[in-house]
PDB file of N, CA and C in Angstrom:
ATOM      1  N   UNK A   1    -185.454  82.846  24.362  1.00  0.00           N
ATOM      2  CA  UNK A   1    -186.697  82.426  23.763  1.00  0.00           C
ATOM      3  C   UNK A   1    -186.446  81.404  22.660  1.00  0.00           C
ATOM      4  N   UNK A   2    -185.524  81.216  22.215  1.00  0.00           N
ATOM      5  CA  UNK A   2    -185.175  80.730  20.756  1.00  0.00           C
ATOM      6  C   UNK A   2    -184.899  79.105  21.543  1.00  0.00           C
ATOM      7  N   UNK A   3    -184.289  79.434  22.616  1.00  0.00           N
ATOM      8  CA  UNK A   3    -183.878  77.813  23.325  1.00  0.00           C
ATOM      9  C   UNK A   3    -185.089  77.566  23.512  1.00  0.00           C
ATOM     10  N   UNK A   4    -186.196  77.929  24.035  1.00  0.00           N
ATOM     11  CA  UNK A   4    -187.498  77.270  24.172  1.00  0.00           C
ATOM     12  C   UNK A   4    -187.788  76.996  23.001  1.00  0.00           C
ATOM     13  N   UNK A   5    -187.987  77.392  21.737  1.00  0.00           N
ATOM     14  CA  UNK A   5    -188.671  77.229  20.770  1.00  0.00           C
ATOM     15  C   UNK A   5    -188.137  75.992  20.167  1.00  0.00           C
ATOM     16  N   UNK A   6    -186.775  75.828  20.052  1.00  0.00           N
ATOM     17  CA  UNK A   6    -186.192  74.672  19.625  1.00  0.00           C
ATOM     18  C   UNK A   6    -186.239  73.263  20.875  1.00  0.00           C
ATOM     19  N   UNK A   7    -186.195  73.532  22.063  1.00  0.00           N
ATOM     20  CA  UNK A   7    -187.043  72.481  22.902  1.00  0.00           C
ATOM     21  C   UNK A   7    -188.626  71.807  22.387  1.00  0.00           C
ATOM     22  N   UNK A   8    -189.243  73.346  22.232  1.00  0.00           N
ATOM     23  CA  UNK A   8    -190.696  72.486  22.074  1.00  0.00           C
ATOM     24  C   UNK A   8    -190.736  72.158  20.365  1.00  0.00           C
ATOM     25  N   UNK A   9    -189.784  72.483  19.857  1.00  0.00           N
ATOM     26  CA  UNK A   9    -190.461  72.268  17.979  1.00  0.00           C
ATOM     27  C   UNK A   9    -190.980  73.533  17.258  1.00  0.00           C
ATOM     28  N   UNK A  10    -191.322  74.539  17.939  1.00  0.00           N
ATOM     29  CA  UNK A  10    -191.573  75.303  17.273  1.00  0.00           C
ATOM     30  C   UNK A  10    -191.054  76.325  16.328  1.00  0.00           C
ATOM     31  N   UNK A  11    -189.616  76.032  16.408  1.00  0.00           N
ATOM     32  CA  UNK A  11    -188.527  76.820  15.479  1.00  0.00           C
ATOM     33  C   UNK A  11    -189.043  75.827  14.106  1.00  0.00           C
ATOM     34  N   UNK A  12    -189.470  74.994  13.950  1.00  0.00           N
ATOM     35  CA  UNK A  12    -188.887  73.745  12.827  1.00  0.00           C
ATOM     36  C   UNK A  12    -188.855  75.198  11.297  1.00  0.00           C
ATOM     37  N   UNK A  13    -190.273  75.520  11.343  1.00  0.00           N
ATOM     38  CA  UNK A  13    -190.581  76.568  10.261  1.00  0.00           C
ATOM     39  C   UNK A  13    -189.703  77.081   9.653  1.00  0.00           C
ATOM     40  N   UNK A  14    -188.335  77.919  10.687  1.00  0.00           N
ATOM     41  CA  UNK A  14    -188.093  78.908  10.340  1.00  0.00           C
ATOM     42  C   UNK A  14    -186.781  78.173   9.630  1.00  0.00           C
ATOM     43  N   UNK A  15    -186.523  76.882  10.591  1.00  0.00           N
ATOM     44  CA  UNK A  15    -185.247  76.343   9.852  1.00  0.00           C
ATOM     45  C   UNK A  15    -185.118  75.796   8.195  1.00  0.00           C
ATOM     46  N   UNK A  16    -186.786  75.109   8.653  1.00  0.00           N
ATOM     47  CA  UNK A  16    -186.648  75.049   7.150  1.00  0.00           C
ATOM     48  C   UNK A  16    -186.968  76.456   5.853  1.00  0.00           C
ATOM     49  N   UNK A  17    -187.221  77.232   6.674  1.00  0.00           N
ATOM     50  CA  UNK A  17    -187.373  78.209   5.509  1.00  0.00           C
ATOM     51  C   UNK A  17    -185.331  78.589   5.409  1.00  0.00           C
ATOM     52  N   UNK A  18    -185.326  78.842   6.112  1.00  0.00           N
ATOM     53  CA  UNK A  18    -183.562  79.081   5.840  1.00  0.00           C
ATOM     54  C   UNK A  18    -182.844  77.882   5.485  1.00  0.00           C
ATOM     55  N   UNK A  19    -182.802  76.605   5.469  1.00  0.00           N
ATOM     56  CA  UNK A  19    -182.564  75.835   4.228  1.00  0.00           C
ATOM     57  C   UNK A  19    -182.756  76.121   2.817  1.00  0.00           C
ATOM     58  N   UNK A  20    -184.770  76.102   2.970  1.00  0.00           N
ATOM     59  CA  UNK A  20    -184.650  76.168   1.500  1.00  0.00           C
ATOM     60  C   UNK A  20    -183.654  77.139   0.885  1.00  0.00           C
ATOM     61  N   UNK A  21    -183.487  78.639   1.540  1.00  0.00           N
ATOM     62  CA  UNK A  21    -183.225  80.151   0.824  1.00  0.00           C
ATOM     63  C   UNK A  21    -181.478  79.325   0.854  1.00  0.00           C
ATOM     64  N   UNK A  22    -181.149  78.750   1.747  1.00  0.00           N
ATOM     65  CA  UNK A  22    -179.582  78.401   1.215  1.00  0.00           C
ATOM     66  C   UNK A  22    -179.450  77.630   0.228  1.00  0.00           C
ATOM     67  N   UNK A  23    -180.815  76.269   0.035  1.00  0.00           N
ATOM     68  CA  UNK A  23    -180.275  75.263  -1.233  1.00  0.00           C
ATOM     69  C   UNK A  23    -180.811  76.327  -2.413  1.00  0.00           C
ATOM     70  N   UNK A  24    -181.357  77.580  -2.214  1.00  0.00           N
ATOM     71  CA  UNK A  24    -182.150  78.079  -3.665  1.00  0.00           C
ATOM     72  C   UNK A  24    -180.583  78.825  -3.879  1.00  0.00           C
ATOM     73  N   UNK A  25    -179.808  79.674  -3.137  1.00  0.00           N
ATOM     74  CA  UNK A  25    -178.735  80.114  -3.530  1.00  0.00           C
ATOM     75  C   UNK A  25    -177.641  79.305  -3.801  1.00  0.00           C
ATOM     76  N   UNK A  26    -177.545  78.157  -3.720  1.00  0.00           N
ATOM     77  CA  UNK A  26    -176.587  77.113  -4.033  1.00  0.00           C
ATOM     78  C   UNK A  26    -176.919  77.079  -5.542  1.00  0.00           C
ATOM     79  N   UNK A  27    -178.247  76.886  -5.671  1.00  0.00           N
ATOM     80  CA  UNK A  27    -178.466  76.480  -6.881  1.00  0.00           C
ATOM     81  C   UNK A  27    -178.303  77.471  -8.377  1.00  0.00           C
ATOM     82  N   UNK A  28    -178.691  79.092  -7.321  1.00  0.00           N
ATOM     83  CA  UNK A  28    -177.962  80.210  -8.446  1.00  0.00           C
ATOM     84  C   UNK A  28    -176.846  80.044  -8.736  1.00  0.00           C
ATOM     85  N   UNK A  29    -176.135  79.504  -7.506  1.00  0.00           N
ATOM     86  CA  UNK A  29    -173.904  79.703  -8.050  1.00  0.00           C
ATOM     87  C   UNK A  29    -173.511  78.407  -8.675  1.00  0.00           C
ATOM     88  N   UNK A  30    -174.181  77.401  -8.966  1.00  0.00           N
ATOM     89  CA  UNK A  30    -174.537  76.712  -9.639  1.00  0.00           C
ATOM     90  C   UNK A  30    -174.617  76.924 -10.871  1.00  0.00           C
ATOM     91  N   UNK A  31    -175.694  77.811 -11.591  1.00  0.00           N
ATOM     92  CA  UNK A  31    -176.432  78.030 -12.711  1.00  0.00           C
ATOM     93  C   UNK A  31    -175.220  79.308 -13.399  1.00  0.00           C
ATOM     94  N   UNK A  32    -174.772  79.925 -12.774  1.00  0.00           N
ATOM     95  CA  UNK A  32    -173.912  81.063 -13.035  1.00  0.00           C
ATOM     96  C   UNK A  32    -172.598  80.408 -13.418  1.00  0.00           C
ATOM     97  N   UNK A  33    -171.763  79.387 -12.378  1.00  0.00           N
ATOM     98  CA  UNK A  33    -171.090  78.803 -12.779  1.00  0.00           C
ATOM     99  C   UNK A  33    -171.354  78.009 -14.220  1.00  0.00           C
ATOM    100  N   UNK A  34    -172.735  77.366 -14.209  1.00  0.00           N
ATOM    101  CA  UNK A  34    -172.881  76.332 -15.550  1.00  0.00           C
ATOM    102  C   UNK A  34    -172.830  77.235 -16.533  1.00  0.00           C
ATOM    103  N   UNK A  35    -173.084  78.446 -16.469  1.00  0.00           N
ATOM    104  CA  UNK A  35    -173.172  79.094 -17.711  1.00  0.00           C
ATOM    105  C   UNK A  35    -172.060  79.612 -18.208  1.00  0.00           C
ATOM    106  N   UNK A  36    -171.445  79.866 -17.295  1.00  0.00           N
ATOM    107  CA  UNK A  36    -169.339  80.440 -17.885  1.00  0.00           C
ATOM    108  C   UNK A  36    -169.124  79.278 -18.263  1.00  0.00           C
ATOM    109  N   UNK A  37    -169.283  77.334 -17.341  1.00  0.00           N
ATOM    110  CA  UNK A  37    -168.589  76.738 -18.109  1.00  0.00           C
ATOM    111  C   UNK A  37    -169.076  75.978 -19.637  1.00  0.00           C
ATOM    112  N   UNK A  38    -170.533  76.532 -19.674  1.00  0.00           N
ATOM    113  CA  UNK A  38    -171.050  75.990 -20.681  1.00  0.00           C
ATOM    114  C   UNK A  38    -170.606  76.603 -22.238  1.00  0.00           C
ATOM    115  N   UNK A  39    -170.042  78.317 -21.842  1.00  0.00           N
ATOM    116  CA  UNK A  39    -169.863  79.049 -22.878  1.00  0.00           C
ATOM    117  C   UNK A  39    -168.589  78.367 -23.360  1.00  0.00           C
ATOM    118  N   UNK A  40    -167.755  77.655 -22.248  1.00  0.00           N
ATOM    119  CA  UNK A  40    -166.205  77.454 -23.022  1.00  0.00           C
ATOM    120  C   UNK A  40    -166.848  76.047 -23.226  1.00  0.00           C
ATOM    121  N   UNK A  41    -167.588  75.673 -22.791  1.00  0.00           N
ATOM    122  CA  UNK A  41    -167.825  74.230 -23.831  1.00  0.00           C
ATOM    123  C   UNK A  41    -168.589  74.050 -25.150  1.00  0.00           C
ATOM    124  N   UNK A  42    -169.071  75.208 -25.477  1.00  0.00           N
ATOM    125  CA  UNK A  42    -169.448  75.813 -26.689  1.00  0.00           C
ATOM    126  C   UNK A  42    -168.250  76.225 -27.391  1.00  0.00           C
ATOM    127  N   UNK A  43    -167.087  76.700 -27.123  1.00  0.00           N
ATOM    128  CA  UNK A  43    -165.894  77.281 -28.127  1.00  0.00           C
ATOM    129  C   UNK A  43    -165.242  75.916 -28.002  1.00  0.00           C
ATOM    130  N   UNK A  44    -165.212  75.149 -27.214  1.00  0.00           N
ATOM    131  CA  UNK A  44    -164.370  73.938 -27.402  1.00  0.00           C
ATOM    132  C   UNK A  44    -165.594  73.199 -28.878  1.00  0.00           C
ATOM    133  N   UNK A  45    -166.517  73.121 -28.516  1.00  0.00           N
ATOM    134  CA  UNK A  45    -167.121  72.674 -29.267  1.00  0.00           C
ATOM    135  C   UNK A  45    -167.089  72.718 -30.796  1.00  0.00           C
ATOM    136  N   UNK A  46    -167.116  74.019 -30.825  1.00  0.00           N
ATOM    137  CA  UNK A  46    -166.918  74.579 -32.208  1.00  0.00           C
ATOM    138  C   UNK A  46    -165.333  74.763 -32.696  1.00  0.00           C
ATOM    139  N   UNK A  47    -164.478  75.031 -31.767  1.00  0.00           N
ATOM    140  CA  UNK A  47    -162.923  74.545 -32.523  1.00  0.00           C
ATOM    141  C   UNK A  47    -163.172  73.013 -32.838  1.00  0.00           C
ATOM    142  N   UNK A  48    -163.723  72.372 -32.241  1.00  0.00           N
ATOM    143  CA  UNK A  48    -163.397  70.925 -32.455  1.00  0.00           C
ATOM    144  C   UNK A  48    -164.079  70.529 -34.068  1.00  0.00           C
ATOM    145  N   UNK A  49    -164.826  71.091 -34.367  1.00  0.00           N
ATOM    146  CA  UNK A  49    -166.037  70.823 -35.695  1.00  0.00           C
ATOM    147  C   UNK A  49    -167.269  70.587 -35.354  1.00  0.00           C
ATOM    148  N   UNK A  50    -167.598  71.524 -34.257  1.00  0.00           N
ATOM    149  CA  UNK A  50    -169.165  70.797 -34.187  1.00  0.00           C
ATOM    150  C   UNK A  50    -169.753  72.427 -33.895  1.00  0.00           C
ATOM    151  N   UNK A  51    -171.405  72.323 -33.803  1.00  0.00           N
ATOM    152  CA  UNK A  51    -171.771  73.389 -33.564  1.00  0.00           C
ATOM    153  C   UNK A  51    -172.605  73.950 -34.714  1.00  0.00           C
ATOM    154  N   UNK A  52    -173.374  74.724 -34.582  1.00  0.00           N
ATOM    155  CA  UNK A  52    -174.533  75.443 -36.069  1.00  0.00           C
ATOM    156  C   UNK A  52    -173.202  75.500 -37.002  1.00  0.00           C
ATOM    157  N   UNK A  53    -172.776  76.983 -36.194  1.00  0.00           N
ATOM    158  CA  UNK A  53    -171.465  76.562 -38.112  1.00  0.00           C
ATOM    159  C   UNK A  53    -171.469  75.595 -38.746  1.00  0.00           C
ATOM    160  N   UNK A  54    -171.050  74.414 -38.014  1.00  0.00           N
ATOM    161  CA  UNK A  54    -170.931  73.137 -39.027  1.00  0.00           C
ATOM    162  C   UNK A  54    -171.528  72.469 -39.857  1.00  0.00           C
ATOM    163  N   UNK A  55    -172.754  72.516 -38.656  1.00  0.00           N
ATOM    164  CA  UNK A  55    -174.166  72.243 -39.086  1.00  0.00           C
ATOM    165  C   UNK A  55    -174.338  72.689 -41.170  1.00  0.00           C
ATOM    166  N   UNK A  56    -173.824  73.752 -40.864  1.00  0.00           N
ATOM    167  CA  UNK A  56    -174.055  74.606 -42.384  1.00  0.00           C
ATOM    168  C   UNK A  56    -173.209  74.401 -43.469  1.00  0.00           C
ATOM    169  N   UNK A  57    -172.300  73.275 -42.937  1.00  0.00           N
ATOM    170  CA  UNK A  57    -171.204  73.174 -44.278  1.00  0.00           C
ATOM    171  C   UNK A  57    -171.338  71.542 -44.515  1.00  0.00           C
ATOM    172  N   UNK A  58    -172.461  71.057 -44.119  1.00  0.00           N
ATOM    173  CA  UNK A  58    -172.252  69.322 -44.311  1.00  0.00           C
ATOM    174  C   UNK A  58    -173.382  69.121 -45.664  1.00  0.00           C
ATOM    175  N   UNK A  59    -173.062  68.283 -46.282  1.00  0.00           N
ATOM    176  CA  UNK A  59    -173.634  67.543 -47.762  1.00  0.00           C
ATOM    177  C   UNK A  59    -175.120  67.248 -47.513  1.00  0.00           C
ATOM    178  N   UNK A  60    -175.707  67.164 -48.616  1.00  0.00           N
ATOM    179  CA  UNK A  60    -176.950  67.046 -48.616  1.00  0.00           C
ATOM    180  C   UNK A  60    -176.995  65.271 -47.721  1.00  0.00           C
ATOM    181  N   UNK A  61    -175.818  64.328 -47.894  1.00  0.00           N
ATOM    182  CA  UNK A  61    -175.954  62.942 -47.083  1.00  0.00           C
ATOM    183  C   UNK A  61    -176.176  63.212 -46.191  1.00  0.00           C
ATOM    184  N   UNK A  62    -175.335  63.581 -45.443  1.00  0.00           N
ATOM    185  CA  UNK A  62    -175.260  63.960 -43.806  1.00  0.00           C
ATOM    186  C   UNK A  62    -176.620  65.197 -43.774  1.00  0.00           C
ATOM    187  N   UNK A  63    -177.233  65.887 -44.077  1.00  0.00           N
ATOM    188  CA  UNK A  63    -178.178  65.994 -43.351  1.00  0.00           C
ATOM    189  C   UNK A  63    -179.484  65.596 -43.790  1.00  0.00           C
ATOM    190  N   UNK A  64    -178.961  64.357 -44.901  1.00  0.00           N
ATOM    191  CA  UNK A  64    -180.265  63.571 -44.588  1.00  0.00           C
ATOM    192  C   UNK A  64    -180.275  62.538 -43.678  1.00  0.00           C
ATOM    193  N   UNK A  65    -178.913  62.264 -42.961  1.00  0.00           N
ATOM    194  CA  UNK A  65    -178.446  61.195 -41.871  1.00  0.00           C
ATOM    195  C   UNK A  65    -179.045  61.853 -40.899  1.00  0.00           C
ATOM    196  N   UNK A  66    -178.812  63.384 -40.399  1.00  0.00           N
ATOM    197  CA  UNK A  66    -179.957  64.119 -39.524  1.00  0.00           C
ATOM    198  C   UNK A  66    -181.095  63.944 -39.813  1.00  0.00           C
ATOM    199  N   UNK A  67    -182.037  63.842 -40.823  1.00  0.00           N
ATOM    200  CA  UNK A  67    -183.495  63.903 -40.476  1.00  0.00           C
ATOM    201  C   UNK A  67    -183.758  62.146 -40.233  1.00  0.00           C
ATOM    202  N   UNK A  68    -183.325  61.617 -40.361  1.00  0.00           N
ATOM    203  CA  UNK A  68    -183.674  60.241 -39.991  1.00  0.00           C
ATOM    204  C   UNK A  68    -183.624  60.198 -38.640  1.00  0.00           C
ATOM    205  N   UNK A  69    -181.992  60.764 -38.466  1.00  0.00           N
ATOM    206  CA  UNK A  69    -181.732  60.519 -36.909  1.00  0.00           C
ATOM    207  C   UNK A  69    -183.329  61.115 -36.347  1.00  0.00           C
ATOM    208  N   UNK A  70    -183.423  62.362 -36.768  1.00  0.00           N
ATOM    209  CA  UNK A  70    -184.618  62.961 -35.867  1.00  0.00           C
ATOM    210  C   UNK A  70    -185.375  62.656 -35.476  1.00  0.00           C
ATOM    211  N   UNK A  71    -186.110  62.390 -36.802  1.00  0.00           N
ATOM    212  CA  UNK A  71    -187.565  62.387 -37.372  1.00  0.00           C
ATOM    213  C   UNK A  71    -187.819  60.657 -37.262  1.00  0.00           C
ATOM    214  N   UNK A  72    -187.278  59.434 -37.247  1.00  0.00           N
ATOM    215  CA  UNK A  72    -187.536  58.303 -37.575  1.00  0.00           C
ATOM    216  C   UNK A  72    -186.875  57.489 -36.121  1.00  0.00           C
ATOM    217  N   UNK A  73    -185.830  58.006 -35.726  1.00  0.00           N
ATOM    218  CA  UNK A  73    -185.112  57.327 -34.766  1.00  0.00           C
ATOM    219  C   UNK A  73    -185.657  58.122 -33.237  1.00  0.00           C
ATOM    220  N   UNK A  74    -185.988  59.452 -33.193  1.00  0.00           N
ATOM    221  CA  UNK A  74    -186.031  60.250 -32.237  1.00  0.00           C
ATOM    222  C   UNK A  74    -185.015  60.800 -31.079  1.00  0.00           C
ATOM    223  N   UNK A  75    -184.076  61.225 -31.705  1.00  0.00           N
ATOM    224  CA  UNK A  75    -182.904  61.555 -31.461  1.00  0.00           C
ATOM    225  C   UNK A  75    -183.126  62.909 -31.115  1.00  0.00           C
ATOM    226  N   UNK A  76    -184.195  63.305 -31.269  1.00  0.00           N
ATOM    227  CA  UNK A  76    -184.218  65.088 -31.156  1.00  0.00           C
ATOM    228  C   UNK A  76    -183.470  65.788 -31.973  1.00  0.00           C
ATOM    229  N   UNK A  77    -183.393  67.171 -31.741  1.00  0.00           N
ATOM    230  CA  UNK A  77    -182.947  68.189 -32.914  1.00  0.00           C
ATOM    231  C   UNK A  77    -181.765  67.984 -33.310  1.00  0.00           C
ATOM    232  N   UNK A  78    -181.210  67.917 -34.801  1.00  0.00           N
ATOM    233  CA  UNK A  78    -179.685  67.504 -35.321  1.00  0.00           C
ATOM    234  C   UNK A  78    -179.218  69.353 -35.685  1.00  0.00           C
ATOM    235  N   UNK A  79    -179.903  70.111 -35.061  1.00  0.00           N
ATOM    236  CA  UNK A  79    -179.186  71.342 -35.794  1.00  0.00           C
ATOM    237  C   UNK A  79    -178.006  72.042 -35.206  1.00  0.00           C
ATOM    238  N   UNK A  80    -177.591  71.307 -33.725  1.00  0.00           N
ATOM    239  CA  UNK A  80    -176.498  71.789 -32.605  1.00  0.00           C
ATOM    240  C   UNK A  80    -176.030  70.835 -32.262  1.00  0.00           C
ATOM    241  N   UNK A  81    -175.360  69.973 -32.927  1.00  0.00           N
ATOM    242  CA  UNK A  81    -174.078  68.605 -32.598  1.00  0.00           C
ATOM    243  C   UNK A  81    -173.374  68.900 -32.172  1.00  0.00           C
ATOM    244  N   UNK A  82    -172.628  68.457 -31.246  1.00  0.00           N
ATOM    245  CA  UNK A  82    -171.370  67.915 -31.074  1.00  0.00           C
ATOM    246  C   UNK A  82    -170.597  67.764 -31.952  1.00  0.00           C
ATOM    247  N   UNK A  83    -169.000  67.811 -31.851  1.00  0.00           N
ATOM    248  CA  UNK A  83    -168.283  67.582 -32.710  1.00  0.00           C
ATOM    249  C   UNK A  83    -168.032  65.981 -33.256  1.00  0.00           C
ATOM    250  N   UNK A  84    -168.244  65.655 -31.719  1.00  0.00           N
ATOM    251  CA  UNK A  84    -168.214  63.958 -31.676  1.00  0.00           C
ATOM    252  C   UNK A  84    -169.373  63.241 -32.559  1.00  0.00           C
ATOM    253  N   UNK A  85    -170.732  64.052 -32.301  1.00  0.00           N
ATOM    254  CA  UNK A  85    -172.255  63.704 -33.031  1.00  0.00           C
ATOM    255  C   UNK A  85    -171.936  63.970 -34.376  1.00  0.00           C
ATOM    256  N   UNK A  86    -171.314  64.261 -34.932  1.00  0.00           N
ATOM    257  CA  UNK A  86    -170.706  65.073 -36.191  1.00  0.00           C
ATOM    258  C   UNK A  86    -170.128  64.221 -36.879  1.00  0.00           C
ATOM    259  N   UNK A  87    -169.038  63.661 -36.510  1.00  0.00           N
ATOM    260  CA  UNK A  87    -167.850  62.880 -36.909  1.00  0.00           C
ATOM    261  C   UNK A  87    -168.509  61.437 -36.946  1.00  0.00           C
ATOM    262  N   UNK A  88    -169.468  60.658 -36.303  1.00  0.00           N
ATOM    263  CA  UNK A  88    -170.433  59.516 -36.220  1.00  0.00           C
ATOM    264  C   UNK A  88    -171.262  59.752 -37.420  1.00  0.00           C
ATOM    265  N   UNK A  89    -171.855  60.586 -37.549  1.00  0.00           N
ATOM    266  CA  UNK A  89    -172.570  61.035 -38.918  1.00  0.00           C
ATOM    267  C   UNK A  89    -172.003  60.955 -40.310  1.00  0.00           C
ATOM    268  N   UNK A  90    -170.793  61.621 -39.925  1.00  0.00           N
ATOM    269  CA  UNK A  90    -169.521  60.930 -41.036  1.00  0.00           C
ATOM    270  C   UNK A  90    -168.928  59.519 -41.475  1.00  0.00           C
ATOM    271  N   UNK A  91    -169.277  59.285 -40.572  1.00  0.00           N
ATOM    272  CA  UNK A  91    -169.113  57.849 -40.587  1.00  0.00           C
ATOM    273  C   UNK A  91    -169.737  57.242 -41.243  1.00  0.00           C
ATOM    274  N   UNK A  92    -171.323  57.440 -40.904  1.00  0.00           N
ATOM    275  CA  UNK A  92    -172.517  56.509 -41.570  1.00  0.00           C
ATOM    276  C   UNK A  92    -172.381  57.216 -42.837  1.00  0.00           C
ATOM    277  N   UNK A  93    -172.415  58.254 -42.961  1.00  0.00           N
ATOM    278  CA  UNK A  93    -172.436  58.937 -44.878  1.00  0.00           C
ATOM    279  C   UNK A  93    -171.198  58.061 -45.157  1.00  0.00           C
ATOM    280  N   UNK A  94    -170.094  57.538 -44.859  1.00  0.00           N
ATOM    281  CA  UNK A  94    -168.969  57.449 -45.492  1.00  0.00           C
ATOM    282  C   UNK A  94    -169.280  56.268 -45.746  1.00  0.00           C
ATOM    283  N   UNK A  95    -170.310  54.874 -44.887  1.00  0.00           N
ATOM    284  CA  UNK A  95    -170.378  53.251 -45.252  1.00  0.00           C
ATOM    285  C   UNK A  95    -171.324  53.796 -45.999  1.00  0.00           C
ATOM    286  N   UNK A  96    -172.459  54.636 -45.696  1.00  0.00           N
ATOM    287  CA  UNK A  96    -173.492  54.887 -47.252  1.00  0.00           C
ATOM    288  C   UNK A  96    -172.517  54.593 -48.557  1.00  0.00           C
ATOM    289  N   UNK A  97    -171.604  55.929 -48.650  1.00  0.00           N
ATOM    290  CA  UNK A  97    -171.324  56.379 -49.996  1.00  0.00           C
ATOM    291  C   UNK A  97    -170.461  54.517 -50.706  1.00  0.00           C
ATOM    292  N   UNK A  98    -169.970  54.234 -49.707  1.00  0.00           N
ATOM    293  CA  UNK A  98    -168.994  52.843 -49.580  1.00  0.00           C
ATOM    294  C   UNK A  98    -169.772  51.432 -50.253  1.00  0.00           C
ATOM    295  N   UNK A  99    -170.684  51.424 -49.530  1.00  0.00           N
ATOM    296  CA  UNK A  99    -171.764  50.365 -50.026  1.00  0.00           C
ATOM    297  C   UNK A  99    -172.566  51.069 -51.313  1.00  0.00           C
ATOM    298  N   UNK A 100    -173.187  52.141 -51.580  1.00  0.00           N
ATOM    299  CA  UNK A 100    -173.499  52.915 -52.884  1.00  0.00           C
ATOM    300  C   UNK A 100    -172.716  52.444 -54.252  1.00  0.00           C
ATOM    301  N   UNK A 101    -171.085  52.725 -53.722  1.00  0.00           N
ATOM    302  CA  UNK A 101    -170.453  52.208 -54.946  1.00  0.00           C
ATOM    303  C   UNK A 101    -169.880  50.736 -54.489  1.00  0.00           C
ATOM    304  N   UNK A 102    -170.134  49.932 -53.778  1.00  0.00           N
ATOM    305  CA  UNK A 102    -169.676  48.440 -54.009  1.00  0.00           C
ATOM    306  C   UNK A 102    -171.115  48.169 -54.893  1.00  0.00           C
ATOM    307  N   UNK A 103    -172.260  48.481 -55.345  1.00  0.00           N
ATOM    308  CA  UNK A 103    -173.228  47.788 -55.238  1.00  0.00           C
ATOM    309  C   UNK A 103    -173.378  48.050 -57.066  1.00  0.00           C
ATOM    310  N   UNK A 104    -173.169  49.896 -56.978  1.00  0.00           N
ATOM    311  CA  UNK A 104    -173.688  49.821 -58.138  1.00  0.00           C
ATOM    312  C   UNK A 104    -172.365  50.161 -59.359  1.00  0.00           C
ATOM    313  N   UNK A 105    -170.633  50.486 -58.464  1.00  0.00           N
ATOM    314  CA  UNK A 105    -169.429  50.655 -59.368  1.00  0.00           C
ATOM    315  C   UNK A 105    -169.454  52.464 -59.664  1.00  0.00           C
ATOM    316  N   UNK A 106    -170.325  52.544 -59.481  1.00  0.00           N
ATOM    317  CA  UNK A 106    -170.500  54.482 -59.444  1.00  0.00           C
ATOM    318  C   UNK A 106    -170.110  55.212 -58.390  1.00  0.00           C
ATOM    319  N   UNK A 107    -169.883  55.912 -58.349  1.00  0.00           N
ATOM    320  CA  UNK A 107    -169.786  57.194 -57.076  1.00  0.00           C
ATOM    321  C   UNK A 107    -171.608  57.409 -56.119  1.00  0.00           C
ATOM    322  N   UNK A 108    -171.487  57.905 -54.968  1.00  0.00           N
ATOM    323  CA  UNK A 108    -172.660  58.267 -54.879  1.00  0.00           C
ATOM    324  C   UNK A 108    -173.246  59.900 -55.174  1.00  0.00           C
ATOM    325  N   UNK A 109    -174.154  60.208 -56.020  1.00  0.00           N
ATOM    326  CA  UNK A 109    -174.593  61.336 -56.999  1.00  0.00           C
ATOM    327  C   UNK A 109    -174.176  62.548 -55.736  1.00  0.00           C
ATOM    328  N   UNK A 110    -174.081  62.403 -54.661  1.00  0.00           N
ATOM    329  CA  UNK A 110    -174.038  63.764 -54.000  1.00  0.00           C
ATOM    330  C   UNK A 110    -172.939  63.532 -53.428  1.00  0.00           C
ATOM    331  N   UNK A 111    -171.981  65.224 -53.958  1.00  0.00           N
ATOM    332  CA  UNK A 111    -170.662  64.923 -53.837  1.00  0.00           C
ATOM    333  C   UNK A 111    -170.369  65.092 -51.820  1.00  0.00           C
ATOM    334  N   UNK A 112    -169.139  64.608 -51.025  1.00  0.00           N
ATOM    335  CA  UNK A 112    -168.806  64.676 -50.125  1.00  0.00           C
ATOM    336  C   UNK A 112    -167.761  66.089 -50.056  1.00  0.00           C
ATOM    337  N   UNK A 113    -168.354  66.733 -48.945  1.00  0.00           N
ATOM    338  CA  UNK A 113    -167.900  68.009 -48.630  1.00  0.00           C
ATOM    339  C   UNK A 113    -166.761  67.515 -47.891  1.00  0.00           C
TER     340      UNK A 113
END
């Protein structure tokens, strides 16, 4: 019966219902996989210097370099960086503080952590 059905077309239904149920389980071992490798890209993350922890030990510069980024540039949320997003941020606080004192011979008032 099944050879007739696939002669005249009338299987098509069932094949595609058993596609979809295989690409929907592809897509669980997928999501299971992303999530083990997402957890070690979270500890890489955070050995490296990035991550909320960090988030919590940077100078009042740098997270006013975050609300700009945010709020003015639209960069979305600065509260879960990268270590790499981190170290760029450092950067710009560091030509801030740099140009601060070429301009005015002072330090800039908020000390660098």
């Amino acid at each position: 019966m099944d050879f007739v059905n696939k002669l005249t077309g009338n299987n098509q239904g069932s094949n595609q219902g058993q596609q979809q149920q295989a690409q929907g389980s592809q897509q669980g071992e997928q999501h299971q996989s992303g999530g083990f490798l997402g957890g070690l890209g979270d500890k890489f993350n955070a050995a490296a210097g990035g991550g909320k922890e960090s988030e919590k030990n940077e100078d009042m510069l740098d997270k006013g370099v975050d609300f700009v980024q945010e709020k003015f540039l639209g960069q979305g949320p600065q509260d879960n960086e990268s270590a790499i997003e981190q170290a760029k941020d450092e950067k710009i606080s560091d030509f801030i503080r740099d140009r601060y004192k070429g301009a005015t011979g002072k330090e800039f008032p908020v000390a660098d952590k």
